[in-house]
Protein backbone atom coordinates (compact mmCIF):
# COMPACT_ATOMS: atom_id res chain seq x y z
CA UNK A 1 116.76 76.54 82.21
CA UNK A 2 116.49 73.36 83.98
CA UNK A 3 119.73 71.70 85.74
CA UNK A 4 121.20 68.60 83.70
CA UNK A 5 121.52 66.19 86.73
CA UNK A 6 120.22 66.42 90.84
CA UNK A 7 123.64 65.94 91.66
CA UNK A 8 124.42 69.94 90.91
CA UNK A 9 120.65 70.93 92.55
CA UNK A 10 122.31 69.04 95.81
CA UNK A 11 125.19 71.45 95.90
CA UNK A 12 123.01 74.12 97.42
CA UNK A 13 121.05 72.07 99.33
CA UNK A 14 124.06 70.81 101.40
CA UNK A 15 125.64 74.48 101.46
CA UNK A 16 122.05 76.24 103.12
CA UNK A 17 122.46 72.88 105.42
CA UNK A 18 125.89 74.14 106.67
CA UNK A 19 124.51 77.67 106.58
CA UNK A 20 121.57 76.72 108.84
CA UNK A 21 123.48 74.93 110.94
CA UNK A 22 126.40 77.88 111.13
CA UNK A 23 123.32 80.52 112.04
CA UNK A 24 121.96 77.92 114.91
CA UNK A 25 124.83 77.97 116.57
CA UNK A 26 125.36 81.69 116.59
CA UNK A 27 121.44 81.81 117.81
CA UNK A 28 122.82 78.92 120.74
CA UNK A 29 125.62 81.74 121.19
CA UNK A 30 123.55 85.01 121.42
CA UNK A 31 121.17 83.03 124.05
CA UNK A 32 123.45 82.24 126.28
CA UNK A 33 125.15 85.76 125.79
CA UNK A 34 121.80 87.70 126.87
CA UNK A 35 121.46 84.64 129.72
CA UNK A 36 125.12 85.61 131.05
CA UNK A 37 124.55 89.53 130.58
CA UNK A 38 121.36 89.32 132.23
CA UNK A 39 123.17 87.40 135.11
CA UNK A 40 125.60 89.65 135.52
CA UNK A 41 124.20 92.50 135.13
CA UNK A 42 121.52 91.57 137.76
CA UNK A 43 124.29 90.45 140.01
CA UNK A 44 126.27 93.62 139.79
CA UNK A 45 124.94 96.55 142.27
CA UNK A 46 127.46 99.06 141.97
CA UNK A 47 126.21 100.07 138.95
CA UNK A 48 123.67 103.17 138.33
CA UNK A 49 121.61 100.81 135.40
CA UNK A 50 117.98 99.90 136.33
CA UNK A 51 117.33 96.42 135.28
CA UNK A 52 114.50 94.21 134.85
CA UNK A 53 115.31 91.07 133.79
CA UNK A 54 112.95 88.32 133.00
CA UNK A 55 112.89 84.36 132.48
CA UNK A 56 110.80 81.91 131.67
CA UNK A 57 111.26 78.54 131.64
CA UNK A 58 108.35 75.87 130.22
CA UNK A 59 107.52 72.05 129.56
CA UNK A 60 105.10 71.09 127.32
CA UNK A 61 104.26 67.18 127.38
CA UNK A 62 101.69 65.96 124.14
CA UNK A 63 101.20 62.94 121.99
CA UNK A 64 100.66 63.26 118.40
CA UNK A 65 99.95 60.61 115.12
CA UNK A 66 103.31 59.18 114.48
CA UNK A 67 105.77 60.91 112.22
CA UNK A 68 107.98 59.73 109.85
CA UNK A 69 110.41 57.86 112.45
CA UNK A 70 107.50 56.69 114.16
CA UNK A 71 107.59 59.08 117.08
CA UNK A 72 104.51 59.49 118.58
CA UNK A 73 105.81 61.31 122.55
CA UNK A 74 107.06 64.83 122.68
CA UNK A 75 108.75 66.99 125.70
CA UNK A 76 108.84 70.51 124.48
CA UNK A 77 111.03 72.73 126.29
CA UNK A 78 110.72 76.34 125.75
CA UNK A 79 113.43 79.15 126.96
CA UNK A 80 112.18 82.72 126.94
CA UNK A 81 114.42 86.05 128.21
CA UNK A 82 113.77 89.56 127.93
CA UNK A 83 116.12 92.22 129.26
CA UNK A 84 115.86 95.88 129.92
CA UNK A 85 118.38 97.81 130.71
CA UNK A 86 117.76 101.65 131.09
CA UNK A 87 120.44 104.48 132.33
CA UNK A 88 122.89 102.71 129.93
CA UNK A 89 124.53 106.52 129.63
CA UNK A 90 122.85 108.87 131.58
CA UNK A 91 119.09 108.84 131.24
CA UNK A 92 117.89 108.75 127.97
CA UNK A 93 119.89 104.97 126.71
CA UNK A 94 118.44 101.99 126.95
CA UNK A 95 118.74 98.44 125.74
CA UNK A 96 116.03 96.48 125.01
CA UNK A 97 116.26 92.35 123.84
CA UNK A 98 114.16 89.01 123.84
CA UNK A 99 114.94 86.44 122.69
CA UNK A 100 113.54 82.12 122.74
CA UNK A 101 115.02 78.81 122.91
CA UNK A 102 112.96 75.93 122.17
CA UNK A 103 113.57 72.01 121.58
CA UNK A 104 112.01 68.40 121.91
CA UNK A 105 113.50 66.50 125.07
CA UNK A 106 111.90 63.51 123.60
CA UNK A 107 112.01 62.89 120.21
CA UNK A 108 114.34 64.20 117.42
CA UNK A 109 112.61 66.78 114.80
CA UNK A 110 113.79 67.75 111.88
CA UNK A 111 113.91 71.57 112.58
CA UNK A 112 114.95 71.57 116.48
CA UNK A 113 116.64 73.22 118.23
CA UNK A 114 114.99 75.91 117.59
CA UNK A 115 115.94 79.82 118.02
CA UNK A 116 114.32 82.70 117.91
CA UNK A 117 115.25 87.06 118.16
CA UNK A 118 112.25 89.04 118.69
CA UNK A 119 113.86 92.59 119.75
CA UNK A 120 117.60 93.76 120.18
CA UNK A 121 117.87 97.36 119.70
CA UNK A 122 119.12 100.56 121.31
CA UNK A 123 116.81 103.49 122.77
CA UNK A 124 117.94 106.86 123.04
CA UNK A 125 115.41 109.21 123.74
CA UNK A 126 116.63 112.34 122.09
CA UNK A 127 115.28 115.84 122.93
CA UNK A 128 113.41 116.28 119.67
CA UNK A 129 112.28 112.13 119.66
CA UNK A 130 113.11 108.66 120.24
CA UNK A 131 115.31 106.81 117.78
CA UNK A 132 115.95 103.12 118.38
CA UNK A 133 119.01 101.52 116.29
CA UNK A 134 118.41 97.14 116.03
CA UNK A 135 115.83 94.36 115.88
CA UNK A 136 112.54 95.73 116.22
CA UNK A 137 108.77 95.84 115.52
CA UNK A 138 106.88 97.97 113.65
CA UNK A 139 103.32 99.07 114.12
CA UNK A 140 102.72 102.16 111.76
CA UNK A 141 99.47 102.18 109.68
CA UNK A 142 99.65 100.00 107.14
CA UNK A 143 103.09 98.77 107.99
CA UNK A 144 104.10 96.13 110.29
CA UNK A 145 106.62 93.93 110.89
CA UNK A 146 110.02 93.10 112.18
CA UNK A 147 112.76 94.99 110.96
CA UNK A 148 116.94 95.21 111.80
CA UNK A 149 117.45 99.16 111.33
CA UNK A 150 116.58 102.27 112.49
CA UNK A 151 112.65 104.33 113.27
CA UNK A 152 112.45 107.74 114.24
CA UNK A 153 109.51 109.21 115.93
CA UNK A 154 108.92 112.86 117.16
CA UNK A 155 106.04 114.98 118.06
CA UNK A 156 105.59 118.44 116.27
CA UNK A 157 103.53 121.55 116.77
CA UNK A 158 99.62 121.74 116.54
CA UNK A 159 98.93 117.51 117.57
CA UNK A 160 101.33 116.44 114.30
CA UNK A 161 103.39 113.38 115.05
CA UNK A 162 105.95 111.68 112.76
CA UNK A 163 107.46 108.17 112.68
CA UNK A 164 109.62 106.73 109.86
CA UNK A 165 111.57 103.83 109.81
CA UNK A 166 113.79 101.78 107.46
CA UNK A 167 115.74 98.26 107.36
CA UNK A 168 116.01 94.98 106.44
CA UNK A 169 113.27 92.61 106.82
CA UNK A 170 114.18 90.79 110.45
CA UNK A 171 114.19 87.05 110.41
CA UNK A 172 113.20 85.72 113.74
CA UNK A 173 114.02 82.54 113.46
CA UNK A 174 118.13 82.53 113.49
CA UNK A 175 118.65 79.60 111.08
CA UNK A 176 117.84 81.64 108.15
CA UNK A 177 120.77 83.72 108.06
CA UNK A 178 120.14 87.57 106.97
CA UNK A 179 119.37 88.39 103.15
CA UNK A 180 120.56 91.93 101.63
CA UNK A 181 118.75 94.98 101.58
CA UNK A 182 118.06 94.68 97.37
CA UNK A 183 116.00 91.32 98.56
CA UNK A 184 114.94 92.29 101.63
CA UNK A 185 113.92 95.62 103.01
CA UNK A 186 111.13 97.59 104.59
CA UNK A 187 110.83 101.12 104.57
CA UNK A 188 107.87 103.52 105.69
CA UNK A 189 105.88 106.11 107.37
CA UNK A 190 103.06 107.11 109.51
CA UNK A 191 101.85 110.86 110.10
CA UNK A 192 99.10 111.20 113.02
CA UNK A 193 97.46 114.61 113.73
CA UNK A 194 94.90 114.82 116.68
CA UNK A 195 93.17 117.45 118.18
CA UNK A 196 92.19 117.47 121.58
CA UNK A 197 90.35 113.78 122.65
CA UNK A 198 88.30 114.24 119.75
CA UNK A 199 89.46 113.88 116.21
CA UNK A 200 92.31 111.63 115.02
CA UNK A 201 93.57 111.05 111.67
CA UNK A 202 96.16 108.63 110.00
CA UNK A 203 98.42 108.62 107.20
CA UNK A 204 100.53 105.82 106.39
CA UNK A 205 102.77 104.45 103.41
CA UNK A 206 105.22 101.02 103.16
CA UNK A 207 106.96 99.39 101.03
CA UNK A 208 108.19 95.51 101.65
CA UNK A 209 110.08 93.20 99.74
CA UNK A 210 110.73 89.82 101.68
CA UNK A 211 112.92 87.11 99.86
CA UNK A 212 111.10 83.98 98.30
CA UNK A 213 110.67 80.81 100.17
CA UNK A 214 114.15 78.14 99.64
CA UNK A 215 112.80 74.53 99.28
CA UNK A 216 115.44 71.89 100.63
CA UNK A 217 113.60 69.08 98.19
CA UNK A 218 112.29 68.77 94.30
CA UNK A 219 109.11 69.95 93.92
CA UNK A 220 105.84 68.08 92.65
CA UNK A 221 105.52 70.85 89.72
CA UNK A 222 108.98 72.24 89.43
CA UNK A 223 110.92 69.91 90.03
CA UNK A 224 115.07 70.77 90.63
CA UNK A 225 114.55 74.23 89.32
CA UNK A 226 114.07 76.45 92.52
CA UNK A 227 117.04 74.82 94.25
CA UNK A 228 119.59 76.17 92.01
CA UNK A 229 117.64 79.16 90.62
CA UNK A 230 117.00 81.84 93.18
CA UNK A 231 112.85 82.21 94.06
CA UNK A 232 111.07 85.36 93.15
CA UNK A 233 110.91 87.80 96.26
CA UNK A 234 107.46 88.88 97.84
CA UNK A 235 107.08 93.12 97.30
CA UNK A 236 104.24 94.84 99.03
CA UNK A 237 103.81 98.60 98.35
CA UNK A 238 100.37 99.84 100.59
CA UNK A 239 98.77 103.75 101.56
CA UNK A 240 96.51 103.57 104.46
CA UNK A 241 94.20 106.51 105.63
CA UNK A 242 92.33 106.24 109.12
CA UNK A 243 89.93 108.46 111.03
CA UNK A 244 87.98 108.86 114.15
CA UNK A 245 85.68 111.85 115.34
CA UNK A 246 84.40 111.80 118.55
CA UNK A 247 80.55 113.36 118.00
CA UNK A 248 79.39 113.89 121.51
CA UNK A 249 76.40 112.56 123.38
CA UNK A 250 77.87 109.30 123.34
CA UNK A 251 78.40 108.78 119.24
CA UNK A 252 81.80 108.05 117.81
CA UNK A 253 82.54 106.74 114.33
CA UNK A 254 85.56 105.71 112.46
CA UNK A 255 86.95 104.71 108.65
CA UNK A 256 89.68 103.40 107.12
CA UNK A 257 91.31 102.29 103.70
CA UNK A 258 94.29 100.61 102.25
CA UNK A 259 95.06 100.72 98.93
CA UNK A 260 97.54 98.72 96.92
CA UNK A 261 99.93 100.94 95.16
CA UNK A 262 101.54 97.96 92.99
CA UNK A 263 98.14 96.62 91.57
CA UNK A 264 96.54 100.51 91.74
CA UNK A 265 92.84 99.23 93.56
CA UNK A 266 91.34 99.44 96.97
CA UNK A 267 92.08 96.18 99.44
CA UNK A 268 90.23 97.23 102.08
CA UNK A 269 87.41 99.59 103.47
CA UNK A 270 86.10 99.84 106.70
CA UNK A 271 84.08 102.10 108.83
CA UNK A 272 82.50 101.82 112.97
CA UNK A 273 80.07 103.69 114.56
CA UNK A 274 79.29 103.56 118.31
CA UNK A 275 77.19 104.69 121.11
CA UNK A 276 78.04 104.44 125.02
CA UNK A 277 75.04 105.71 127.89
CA UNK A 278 75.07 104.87 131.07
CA UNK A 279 75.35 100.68 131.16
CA UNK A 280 74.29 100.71 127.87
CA UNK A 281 76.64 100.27 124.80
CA UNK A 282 76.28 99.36 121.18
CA UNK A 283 78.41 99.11 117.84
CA UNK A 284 77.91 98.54 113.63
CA UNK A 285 80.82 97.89 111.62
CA UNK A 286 81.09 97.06 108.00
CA UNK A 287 84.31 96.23 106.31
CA UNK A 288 85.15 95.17 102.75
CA UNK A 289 87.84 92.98 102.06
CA UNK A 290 89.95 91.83 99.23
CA UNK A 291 92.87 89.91 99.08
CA UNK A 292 95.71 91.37 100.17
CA UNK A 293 98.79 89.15 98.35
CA UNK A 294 102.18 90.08 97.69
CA UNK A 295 103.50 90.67 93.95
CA UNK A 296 105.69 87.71 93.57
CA UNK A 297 103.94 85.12 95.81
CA UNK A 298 102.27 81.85 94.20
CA UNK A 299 98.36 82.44 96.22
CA UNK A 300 98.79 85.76 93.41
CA UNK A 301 98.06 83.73 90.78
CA UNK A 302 94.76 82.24 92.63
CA UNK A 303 91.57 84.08 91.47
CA UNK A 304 90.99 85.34 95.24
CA UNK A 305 86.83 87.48 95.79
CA UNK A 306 86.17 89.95 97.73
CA UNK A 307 84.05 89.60 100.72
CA UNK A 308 82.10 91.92 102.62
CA UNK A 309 81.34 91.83 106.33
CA UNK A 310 78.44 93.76 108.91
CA UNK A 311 78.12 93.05 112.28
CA UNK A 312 76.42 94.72 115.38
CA UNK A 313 76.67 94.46 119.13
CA UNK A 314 75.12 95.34 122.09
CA UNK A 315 76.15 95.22 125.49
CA UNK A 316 74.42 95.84 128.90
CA UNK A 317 75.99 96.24 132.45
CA UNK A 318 74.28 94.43 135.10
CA UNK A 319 76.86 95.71 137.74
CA UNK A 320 80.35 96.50 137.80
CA UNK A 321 81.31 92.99 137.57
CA UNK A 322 78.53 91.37 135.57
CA UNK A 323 77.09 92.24 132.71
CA UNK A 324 76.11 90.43 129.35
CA UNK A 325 76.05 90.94 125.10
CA UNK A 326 74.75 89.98 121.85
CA UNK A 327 76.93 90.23 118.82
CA UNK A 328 75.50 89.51 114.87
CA UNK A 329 77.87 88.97 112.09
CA UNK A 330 77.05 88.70 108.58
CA UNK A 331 79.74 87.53 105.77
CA UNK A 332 78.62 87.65 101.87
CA UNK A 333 81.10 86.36 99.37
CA UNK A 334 80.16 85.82 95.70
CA UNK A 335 77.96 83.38 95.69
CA UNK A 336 78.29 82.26 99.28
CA UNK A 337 77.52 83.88 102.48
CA UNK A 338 77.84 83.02 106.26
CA UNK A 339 76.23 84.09 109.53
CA UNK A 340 77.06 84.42 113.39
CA UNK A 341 75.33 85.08 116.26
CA UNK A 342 76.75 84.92 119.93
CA UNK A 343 75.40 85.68 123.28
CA UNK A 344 77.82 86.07 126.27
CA UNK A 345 77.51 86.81 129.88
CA UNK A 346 80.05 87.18 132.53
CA UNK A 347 80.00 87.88 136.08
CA UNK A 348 83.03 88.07 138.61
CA UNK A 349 85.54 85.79 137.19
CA UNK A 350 83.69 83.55 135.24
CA UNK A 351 82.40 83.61 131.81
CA UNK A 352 80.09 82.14 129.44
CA UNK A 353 79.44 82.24 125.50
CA UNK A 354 77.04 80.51 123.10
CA UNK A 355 77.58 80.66 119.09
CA UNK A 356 75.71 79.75 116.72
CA UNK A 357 77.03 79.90 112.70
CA UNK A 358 75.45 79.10 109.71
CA UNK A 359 76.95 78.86 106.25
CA UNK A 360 76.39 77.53 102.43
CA UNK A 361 78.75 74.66 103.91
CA UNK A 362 78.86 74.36 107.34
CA UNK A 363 76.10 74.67 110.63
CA UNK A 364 77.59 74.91 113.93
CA UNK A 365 76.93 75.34 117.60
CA UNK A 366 79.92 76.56 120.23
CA UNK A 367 79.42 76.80 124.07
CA UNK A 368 82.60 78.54 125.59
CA UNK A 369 82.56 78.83 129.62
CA UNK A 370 85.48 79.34 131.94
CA UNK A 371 86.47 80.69 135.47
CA UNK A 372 89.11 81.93 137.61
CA UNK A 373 89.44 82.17 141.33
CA UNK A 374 92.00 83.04 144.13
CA UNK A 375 91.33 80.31 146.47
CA UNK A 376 94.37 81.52 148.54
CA UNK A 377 96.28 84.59 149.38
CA UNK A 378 99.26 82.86 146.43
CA UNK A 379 97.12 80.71 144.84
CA UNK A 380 94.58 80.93 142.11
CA UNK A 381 92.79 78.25 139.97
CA UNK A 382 90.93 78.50 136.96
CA UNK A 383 89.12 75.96 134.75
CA UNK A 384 87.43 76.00 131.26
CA UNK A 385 85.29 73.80 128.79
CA UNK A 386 84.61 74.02 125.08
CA UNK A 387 82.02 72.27 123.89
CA UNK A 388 80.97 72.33 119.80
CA UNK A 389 78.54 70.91 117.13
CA UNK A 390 78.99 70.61 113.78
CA UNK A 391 77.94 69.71 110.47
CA UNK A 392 79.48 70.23 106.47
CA UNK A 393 77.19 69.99 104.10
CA UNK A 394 79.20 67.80 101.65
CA UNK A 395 78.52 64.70 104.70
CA UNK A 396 74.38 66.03 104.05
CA UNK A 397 72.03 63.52 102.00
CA UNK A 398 71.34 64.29 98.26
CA UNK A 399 67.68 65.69 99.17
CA UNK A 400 68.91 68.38 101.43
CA UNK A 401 68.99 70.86 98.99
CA UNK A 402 65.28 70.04 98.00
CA UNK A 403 62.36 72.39 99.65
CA UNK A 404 61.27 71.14 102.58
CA UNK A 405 64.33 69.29 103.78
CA UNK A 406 66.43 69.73 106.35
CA UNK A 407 70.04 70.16 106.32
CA UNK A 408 70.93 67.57 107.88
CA UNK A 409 68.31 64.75 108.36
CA UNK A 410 70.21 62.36 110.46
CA UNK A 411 72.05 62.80 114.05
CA UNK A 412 74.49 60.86 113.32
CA UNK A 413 76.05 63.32 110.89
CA UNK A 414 76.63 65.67 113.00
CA UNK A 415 79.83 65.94 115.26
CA UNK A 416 81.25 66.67 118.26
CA UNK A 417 84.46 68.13 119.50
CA UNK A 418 85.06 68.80 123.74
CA UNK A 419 87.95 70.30 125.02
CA UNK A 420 88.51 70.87 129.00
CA UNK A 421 91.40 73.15 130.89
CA UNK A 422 92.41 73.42 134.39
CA UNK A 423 95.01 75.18 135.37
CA UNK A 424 96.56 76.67 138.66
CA UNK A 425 98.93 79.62 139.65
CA UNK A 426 101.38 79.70 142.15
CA UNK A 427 103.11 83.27 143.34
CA UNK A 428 106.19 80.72 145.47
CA UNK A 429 108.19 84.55 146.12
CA UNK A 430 108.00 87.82 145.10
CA UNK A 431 110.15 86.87 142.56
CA UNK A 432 109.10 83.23 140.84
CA UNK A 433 105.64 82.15 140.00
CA UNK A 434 104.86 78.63 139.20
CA UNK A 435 102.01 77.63 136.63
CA UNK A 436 100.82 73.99 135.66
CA UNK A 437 97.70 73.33 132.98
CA UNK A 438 95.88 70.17 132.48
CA UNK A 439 94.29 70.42 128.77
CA UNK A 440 92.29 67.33 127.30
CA UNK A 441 90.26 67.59 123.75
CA UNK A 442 88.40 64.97 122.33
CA UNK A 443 87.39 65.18 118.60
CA UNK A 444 86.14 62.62 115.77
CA UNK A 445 90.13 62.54 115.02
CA UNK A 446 91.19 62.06 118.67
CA UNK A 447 89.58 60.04 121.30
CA UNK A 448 91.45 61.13 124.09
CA UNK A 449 94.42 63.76 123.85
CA UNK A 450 95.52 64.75 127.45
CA UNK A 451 98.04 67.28 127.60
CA UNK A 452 100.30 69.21 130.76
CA UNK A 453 102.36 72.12 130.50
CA UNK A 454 104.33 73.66 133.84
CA UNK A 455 105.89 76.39 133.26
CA UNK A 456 108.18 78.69 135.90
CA UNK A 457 108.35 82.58 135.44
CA UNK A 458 111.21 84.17 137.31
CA UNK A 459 111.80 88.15 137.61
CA UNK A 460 114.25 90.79 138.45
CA UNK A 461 113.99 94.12 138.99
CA UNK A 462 116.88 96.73 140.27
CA UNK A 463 116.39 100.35 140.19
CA UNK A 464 119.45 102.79 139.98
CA UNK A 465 121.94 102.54 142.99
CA UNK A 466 119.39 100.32 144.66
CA UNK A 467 119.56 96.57 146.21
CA UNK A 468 117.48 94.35 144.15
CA UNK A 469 113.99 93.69 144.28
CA UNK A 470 111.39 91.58 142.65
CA UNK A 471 107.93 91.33 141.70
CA UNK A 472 106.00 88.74 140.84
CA UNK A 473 104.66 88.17 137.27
């Protein structure tokens, strides 16, 4: 049922405005709290805590196309902490939290300031396992993400390890507010067995639901409904299986599938093999992929193919510090396919990389080269270039699809894009390091974008009943 007038659709519009702006204060809040904790808890060395404590503060200067109010300059400033705290009671509780601050010094944008909470949780490590309690992220199998709750993990008898986890699907960025666990949850498994250095196997199992996206505007299709209706949530429901076998002599090989428990079909099969002797090593993998989309989202109702991927490398070691490779890939999709093949060598800090790629649509060339250097005892440069060729075929003429013609007959249809870094690193203590970056890029849509970025890293460590010391990041 549509809404009779806009007037009522503005109602929540104005009420996830307050909301938003409610949430980026608290985010302001929390910031500061974790800046002050870390402060004081670094400061304070009575205590039997070890701390390390680190900040990061960065500038980002650009120029873009103009926006809507015509802004074309931007300062970014970016505000990164992390803080860990171990021996919070006795030895086995810790806290661990990070969290990032970010806003244009420049020009106004519409969704600045801007905050983010990546981790917040508590660590006990329990006899039997390790239980953390908060904001964290998960990397079990087929489930990943960030989550507010609780994960469990504990190793059993004969190589069997267990780790389960459950909680609400963790917003990072602060404005959002939290949603309920009926619209937003993810819960899961993973049980590993491995045997010696040899065999390793995975089980895995998840289930998401993530709450649909809230427009603040009409749309083009559906006009006022979404903004007084509530959107359909995204639900994910995947079982993954993963295995590796050492076979001696060198040999290893691998598989692995996901399958989609809510649409009942395969998403994804893969499987590796690979050889190591002496400075020789090689690889073959083959994977085949089909989309992976969420029941609920609107790219579900997209008829999305399947495509299947090979690729090979081999890689020789001239020295300890040199050595160079050759990597193949080959991508078939219904009725289109794709090719890449790469060389690289590197040698003692410095690095270089030519790619070629062929498609039904596109031809391409990519030279990648870079290198890094301590030029004094605090000191260290390092510089790179990016240099690419490129074609599509739609820009081709109407005979290049005739035998005997090329795909692309004229020079002047192909283009260039160059892009150039130098940067520097500067240890000033044990404690602060200093980093500045030059980047300039050059495309058909941008004649000349220069960029700079500084950026000042600052770290504290304090070990139980111990003066403070630092190291340098």
């Amino acid at each position: 049922m549509r809404p009779s007038s806009s007037s009522d659709a503005r109602v929540p519009v104005a009420q996830s405005r307050g909301a938003a702006k409610a949430a980026m204060k608290r985010g302001r809040m929390l910031v500061r709290a974790l800046c002050c904790a870390t402060v004081l808890v670094a400061g304070n060395g009575a205590g039997a805590q070890e701390i390390d404590a680190r900040l990061s503060t960065s500038l980002y200067a650009l120029e873009r196309i103009p926006g809507c109010r015509g802004e074309s300059g931007h300062l970014r400033a970016l505000q990164t902490i992390a803080l860990d705290v171990r021996r919070l009671s006795g030895a086995r509780l810790s806290l661990h939290a990070e969290a990032s601050y970010a806003n244009d010094l420049r020009a106004a944008l519409k969704d600045d300031p801007r905050v983010w909470l990546s981790t917040a949780y508590l660590r006990w490590d329990a006899p039997g396992g390790v239980v953390r309690i908060g904001r964290q992220a998960v990397w079990a199998g087929v489930g990943s993400g960030q989550v507010d709750g609780v994960r469990y993990r504990r190793s059993l008898a004969a190589g069997l390890a267990v780790d389960v986890y459950a909680g609400r699907w963790g917003r990072l960025d602060l404005r959002g507010g939290q949603d309920d666990w009926r619209s937003s949850h993810m819960l899961g498994g993973q049980v590993t067995w491995q045997r010696r250095r040899d065999t390793r196997l995975d089980l895995s199992v998840v289930s998401q639901r993530r709450p649909g996206a809230s427009p603040s505007a009409p749309g083009l299709y559906t006009g006022d409904y979404w903004l007084t209706h509530e959107p359909a949530g995204r639900e994910r429901r995947r079982l993954g299986f993963s295995a590796w076998r050492a076979l001696g002599r060198g040999f290893a090989g691998s598989a692995s599938a996901d399958y989609d428990l809510l649409r009942e079909r395969l998403v994804r099969v893969a499987g590796a093999a690979r050889w190591q002797h002496g400075r020789w090593q090689a690889a073959a993998e083959g994977a085949l992929r089909r989309a992976a989309l969420d029941t609920g989202s609107i790219f579900a109702l997209v008829d999305a193919q399947e495509c299947r991927e090979l690729s090979a490398r081999l890689q020789y070691g001239l020295s300890r510090d040199c050595g160079m490779s050759v990597r193949a890939t080959r991508v078939l999709y219904e009725g289109d396919d794709a090719a890449r093949v790469a060389c690289g060598f590197h040698c003692a800090g410095g690095s270089c990389t030519v790619t070629y790629g062929a498609g039904t649509h596109h031809d391409r060339w990519m030279l990648v080269a870079g290198y890094h250097r301590e030029v004094a005892r605090r000191l260290g440069l390092r510089t790179s270039v990016s240099w690419g060729r490129f074609a599509l075929q739609d820009a081709a003429p109407a005979d290049a699809g005739t035998p005997g013609a090329p795909a692309v007959s004229a020079a002047e249809e192909w283009q260039t894009s160059l892009s150039g870094i130098l940067g520097a690193e500067y240890a000033a203590a044990r404690t602060v390091q200093i980093s500045t970056e030059l980047q300039a890029l050059r495309n058909p849509h941008a004649d000349s974008d220069l960029r700079a970025m500084v950026r000042v890293s600052y770290r504290l460590r304090r070990a139980a009943a111990a003066t403070p010391e630092g190291s340098g990041r």
